[in-house]
Protein backbone atom coordinates (compact mmCIF):
# COMPACT_ATOMS: atom_id res chain seq x y z
CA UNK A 1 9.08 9.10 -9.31
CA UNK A 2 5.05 8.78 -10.74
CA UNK A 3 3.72 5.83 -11.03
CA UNK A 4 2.90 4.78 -14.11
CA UNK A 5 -0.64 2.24 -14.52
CA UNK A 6 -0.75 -0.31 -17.43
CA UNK A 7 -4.24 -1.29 -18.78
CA UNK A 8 -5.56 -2.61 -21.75
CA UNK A 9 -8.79 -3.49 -23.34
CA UNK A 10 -8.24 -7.49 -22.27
CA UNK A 11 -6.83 -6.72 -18.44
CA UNK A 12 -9.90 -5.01 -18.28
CA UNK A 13 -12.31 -7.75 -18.78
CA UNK A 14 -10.12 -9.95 -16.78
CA UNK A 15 -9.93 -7.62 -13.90
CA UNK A 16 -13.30 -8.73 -13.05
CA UNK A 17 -13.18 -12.28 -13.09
CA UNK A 18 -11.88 -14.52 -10.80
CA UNK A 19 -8.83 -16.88 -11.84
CA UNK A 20 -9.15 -19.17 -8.84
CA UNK A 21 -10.08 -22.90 -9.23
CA UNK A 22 -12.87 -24.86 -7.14
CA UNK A 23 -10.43 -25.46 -3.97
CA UNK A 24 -9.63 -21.82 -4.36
CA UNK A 25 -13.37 -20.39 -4.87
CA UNK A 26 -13.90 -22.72 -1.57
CA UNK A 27 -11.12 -20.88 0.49
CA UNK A 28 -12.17 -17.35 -0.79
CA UNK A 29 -15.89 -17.80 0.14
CA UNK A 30 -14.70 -19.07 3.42
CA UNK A 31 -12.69 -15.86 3.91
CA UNK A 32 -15.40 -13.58 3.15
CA UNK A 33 -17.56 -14.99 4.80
CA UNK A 34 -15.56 -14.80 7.87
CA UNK A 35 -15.23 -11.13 6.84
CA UNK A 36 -18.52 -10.62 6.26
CA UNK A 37 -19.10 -11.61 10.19
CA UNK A 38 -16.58 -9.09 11.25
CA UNK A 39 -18.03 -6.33 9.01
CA UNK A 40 -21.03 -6.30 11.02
CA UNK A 41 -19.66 -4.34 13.65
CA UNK A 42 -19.01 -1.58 11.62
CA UNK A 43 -20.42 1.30 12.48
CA UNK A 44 -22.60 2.75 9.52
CA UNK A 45 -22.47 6.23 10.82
CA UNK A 46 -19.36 6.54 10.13
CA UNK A 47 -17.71 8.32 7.05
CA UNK A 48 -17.18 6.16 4.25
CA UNK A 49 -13.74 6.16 3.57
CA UNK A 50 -13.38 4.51 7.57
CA UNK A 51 -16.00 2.27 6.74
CA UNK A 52 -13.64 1.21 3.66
CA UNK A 53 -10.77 1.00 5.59
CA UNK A 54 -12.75 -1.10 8.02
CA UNK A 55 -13.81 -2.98 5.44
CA UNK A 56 -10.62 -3.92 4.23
CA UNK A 57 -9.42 -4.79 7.51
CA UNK A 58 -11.82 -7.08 8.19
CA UNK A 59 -10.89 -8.89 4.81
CA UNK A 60 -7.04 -8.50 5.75
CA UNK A 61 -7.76 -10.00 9.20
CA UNK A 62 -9.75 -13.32 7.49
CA UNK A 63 -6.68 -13.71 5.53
CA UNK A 64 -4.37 -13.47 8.24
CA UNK A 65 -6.01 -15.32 10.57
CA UNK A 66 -6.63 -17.75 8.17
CA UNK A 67 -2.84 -18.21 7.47
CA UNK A 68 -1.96 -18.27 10.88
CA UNK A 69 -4.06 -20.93 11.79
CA UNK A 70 -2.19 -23.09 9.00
CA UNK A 71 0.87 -22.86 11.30
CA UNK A 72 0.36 -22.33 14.70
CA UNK A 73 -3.24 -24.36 15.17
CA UNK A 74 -6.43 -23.30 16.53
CA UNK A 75 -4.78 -20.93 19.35
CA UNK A 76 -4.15 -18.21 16.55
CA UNK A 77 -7.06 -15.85 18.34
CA UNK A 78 -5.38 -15.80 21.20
CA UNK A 79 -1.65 -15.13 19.99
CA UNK A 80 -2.58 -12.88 17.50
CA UNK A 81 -3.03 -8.63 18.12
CA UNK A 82 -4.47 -6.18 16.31
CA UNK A 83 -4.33 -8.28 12.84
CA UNK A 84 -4.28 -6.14 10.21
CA UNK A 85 -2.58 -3.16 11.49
CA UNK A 86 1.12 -2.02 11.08
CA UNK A 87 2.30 -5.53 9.40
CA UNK A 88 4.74 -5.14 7.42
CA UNK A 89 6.57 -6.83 4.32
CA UNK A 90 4.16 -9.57 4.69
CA UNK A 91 5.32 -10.84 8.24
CA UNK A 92 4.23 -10.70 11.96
CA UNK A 93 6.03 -11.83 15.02
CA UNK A 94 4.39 -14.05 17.55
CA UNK A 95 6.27 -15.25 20.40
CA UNK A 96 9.67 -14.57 19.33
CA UNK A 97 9.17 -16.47 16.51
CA UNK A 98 8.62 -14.74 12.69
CA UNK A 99 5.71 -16.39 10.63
CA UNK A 100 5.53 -15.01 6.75
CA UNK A 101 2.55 -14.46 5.48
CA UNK A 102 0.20 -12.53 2.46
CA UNK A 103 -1.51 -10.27 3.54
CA UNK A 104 -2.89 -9.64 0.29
CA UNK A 105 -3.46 -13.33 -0.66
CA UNK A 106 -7.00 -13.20 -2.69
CA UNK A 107 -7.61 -9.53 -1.03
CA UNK A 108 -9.43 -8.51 -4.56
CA UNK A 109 -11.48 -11.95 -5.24
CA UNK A 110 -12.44 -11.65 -1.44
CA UNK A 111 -13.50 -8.17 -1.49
CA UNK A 112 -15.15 -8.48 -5.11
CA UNK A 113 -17.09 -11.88 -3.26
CA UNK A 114 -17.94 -9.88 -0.07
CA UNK A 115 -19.47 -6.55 -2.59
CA UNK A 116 -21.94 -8.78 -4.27
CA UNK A 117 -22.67 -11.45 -1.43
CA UNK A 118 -22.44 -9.72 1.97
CA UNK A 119 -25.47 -7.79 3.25
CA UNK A 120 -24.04 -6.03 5.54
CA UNK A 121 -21.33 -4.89 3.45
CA UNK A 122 -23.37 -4.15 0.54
CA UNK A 123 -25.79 -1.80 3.32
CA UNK A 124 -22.32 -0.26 4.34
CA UNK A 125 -21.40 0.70 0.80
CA UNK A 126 -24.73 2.21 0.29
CA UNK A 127 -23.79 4.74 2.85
CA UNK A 128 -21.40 8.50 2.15
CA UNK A 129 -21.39 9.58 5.67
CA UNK A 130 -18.87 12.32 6.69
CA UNK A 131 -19.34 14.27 9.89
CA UNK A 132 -20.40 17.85 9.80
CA UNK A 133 -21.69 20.20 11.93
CA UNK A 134 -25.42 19.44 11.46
CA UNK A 135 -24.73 15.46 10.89
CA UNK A 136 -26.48 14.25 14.04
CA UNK A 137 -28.85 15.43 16.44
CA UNK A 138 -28.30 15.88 20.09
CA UNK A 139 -31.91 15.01 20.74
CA UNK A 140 -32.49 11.22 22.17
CA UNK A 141 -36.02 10.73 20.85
CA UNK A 142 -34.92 11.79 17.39
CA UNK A 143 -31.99 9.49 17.60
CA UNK A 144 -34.15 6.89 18.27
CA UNK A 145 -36.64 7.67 15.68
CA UNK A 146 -33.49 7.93 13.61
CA UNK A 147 -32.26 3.84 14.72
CA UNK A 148 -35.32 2.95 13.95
CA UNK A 149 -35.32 4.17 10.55
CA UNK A 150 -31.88 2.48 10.22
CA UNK A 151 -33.47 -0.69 11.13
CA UNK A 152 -36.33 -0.38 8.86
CA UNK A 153 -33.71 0.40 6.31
CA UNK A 154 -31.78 -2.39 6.44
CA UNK A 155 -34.35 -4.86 6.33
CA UNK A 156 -35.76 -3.11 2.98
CA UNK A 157 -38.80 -1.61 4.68
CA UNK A 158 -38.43 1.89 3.19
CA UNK A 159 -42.29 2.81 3.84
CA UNK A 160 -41.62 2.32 7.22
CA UNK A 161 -38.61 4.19 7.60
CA UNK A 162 -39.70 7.03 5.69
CA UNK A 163 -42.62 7.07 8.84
CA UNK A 164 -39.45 7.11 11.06
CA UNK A 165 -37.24 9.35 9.96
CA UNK A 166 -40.20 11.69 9.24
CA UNK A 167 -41.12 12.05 12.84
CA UNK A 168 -37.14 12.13 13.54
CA UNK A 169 -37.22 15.17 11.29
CA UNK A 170 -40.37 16.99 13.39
CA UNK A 171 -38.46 16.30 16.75
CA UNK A 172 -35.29 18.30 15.14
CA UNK A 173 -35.48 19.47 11.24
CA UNK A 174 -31.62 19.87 11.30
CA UNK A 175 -30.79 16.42 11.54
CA UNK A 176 -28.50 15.96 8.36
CA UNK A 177 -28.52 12.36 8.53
CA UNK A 178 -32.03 12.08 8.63
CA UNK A 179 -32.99 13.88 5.55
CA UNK A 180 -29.80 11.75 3.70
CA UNK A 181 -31.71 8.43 4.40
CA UNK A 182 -34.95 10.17 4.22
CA UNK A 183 -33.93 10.53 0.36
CA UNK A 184 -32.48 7.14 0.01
CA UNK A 185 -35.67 5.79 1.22
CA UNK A 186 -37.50 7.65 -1.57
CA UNK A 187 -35.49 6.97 -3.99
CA UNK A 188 -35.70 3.23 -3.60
CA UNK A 189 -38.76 3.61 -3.39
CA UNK A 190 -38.97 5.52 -7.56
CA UNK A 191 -39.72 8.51 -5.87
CA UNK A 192 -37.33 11.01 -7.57
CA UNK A 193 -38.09 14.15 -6.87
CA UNK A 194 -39.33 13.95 -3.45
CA UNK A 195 -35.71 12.19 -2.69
CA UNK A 196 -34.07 15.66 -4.36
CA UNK A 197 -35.96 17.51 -2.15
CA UNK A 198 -34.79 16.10 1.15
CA UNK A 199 -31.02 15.92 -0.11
CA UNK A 200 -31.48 19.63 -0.89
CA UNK A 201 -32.75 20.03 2.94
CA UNK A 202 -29.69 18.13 4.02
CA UNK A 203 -27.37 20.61 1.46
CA UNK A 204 -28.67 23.62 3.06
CA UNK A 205 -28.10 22.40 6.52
CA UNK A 206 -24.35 21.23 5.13
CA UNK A 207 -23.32 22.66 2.10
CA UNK A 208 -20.32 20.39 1.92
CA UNK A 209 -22.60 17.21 2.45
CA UNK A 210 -21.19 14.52 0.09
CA UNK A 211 -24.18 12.14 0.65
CA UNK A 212 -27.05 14.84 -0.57
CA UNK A 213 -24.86 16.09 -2.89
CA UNK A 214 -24.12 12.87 -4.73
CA UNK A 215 -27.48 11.71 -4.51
CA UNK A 216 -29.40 14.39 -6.14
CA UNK A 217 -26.87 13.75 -9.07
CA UNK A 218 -28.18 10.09 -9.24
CA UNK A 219 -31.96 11.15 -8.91
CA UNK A 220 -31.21 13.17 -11.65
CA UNK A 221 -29.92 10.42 -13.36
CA UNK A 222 -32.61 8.39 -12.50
CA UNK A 223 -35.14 10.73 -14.12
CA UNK A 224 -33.02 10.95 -17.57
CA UNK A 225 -32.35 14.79 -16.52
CA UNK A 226 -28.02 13.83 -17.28
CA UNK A 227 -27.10 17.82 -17.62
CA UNK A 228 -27.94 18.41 -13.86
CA UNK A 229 -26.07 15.42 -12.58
CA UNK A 230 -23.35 15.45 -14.74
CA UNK A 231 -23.27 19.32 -13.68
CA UNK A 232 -24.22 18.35 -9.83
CA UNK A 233 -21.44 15.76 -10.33
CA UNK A 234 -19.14 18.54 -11.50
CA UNK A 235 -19.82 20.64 -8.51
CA UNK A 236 -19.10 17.34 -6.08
CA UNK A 237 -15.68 17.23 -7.83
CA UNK A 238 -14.88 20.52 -7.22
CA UNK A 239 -15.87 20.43 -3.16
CA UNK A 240 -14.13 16.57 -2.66
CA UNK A 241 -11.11 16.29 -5.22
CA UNK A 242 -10.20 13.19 -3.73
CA UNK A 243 -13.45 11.13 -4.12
CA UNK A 244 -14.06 8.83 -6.53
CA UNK A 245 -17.85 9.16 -6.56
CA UNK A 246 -17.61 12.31 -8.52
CA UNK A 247 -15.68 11.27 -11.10
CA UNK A 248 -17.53 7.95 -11.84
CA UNK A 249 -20.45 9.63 -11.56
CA UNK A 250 -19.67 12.58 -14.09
CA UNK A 251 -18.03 9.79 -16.13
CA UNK A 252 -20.96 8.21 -16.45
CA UNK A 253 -23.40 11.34 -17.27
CA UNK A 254 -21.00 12.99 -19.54
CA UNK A 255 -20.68 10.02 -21.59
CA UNK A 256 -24.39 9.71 -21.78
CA UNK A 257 -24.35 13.35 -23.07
CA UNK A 258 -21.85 12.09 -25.82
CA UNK A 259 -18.92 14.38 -24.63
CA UNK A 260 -16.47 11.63 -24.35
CA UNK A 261 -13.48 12.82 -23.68
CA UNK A 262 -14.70 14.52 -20.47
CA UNK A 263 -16.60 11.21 -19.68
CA UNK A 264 -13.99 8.77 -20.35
CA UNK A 265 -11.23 11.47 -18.38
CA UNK A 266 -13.44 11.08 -15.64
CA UNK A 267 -14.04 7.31 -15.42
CA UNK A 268 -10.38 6.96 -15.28
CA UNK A 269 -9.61 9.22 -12.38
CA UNK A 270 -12.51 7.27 -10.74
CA UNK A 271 -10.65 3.79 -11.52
CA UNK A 272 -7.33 5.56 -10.41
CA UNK A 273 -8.59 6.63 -6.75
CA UNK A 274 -10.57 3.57 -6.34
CA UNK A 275 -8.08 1.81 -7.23
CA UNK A 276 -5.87 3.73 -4.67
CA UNK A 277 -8.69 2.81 -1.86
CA UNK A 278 -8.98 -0.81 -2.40
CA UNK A 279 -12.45 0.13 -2.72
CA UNK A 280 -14.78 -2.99 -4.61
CA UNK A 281 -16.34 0.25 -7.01
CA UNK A 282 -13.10 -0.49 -8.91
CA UNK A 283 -14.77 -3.18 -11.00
CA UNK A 284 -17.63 -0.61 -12.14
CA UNK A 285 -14.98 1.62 -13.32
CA UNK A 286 -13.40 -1.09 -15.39
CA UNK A 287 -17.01 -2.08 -16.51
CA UNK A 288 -17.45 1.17 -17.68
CA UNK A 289 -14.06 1.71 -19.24
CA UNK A 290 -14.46 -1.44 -21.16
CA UNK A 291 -17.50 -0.40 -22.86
CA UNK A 292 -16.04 2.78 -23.78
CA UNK A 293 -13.02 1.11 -25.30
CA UNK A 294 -15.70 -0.72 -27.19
CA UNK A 295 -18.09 1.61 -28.14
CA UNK A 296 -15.29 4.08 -29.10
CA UNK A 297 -13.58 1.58 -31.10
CA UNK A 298 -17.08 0.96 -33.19
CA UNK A 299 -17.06 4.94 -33.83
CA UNK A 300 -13.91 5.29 -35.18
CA UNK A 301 -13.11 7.52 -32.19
CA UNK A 302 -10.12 5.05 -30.31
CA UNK A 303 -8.70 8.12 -30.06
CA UNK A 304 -10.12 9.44 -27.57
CA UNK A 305 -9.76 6.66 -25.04
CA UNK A 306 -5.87 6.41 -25.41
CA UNK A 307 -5.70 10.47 -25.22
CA UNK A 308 -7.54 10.11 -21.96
CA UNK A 309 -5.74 6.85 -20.90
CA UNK A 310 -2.25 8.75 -21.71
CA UNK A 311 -3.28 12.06 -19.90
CA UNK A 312 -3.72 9.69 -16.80
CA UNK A 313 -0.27 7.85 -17.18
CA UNK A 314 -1.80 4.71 -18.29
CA UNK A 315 -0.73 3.35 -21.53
CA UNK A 316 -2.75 1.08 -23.27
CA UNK A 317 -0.91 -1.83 -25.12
C-alpha cells in the first residue's frame, strides 16, 4: 500500500514554526543542546547520510535520556545501553522493568533548533562526503596538512586553509577530499570559478563524487549561470536517485529559469526524501514550496503546483 502525503499551502508555513510554549522552548533548547554536545564526536569524514543518522541519534538519545531521567533519577547513564538503537514502539526495558517513552517527543523542533544554533552541526551539514576510491590519501603528511585545513575550516579561516590544503594537494594531487574543501574554501571566500575548478579536479579523480558534483552546481548558481547548475543538478540526479540535494537543487534553478513544472516536480521529491531522512533541509523545501504556491497562485498558474503535488501523491486541500 503507497503512502499517501497531505500538504497544503497553511501546513506549510506552519511546518516551520514551533508550537511549543516558554516551558516547552526551555526543554527543547535543553535537549539540543545536550545533542549538540554529543554531535561533536561525529566524525566529519564520514558520508553524509551517517552523519544524518548520527545526527539524529544524538537528538533521539537527548530525548531519551531526558525521559528516563524523569523516572528512574540521575543513574539513567549508567542503566541505559545503546539509546537510540533498536527501541521499539516507544519503550525500552531496564532491569526487568518496562519504562514508555517518545522517542520522537519534539524530534523536529529539536533538530530544526540544533540546524540553526549548533556549530558543530551546522559544520557537519556543510559536508557531502561519500567514500570512493580516491577519497583520502594514504600519505601522513598530507593527512595532516589535510586536519589542518579542517581546523582552519571550522574556525572560518578559509585563507588559511586554502594554504593547507594547497600544500596537502602538492604532497598527493589525488586527494579527493582535499580539492572538495579546497573549493568550499573558495567559494566562501566569492571565489567562483576557482572553487569550479578544484571540484572539477575532484570529478576527474571520482566521477561519481557527490560533493564536487553538487558544488559546481551551486558556484554556478552563485555566478547567475542557472542553465549549468540546473543541468549539473540534472546530471547529480541521474548518478544519486536517492539524494535529495539534486532535486532541491534543480528545483531551485529550474524555477529560476521559469520552467515550473520541472522546478516545482523537483522541490517536492526533495521535500519527499528529506522528509524520509529526518534530515533539517526539510524546512528549505517547504520554504521553497510555499513561495511557489504563492507565486504560482499570483500567475494564474495554481495549476501547476497541484499537477506536481498530485504526480507526487500529495493532495493539496
Amino acid at each position: 500500500m503507497k503512502t499517501t502525503y497531505f500538504l497544503t499551502a497553511c501546513i506549510l508555513v506552519f511546518l516551520n514554526a514551533l508550537n511549543a510554549n516558554a516551558q516547552d522552548d526551555e526543554k527543547i533548547k535543553i535537549l539540543a543542546e545536550e545533542a549538540c554536545v554529543c554531535s561533536d564526536k561525529i566524525s566529519i569524514e564520514i558520508p553524509r547520510d551517517s552523519i544524518i543518522a548520527k545526527i539524529n541519534g544524538c537528538i533521539t538519545s537527548s530525548i531519551t535520556m531526558n525521559q528516563m531521567k524523569d523516572v528512574i533519577g540521575d543513574d539513567v547513564k549508567e542503566l541505559v545501553k545503546n539509546v537510540g538503537k533498536g527501541i521499539e514502539k516507544d519503550t525500552t526495558f531496564i532491569a526487568d522493568k518496562t519504562y514508555t517513552i517518545v522517542v520522537d517527543e519534539n524530534f523536529d523542533e529539536i533538530q530544526k533548533y540544533l540546524f540553526v544554533n549548533c556549530t558543530n552541526v551546522q559544520n557537519l551539514m556543510a559536508t557531502n562526503n561519500v567514500l570512493l576510491d580516491n577519497s583520502m590519501s594514504k600519505n601522513k603528511k598530507a593527512l595532516k596538512l589535510y586536519e589542518e585545513g579542517v581546523a582552519y575550516e571550522q574556525r572560518e579561516m578559509y585563507d588559511m586553509a586554502i594554504v593547507s590544503y594547497t600544500k596537502a594537494l602538492k604532497i598527493d594531487s589525488k586527494f579527493s577530499f582535499a580539492w572538495d574543501n579546497l573549493g568550499l574554501c573558495y567559494r566562501k571566500m566569492g571565489n567562483y570559478k576557482e572553487a569550479i575548478k578544484s571540484y572539477q579536479k575532484s570529478l576527474d579523480l571520482d566521477p561519481k563524487g557527490t560533493t564536487p558534483l553538487q558544488n559546481i552546481a551551486v558556484a554556478y548558481e552563485y555566478l547567475k549561470d542557472y542553465k549549468n547548475a540546473s543541468a549539473t543538478y540534472e546530471k547529480f540526479i541521474v548518478l544519486h536517485p536517492d539524494n535529495p540535494e539534486g532535486y532541491f537543487g534543480a528545483g531551485r534553478t529550474l524555477y529560476s529559469l521559469e520552467d515550473y513544472a520541472k522546478g516545482v516536480d523537483n522541490m517536492f521529491k526533495a521535500y519527499l526524501l528529506y522528509t524520509k531522512a529526518k534530515s533539517p533541509y526539510v524546512n528549505d523545501a517547504t520554504q521553497n514550496l510555499h513561495y511557489y504556491y504563492a507565486d504560482l497562485e499570483k500567475k494564474g498558474k495554481l495549476e501547476i503546483f497541484k499537477e506536481a503535488a498530485k504526480n507526487n501523491k500529495i493532495d493539496i486541500k
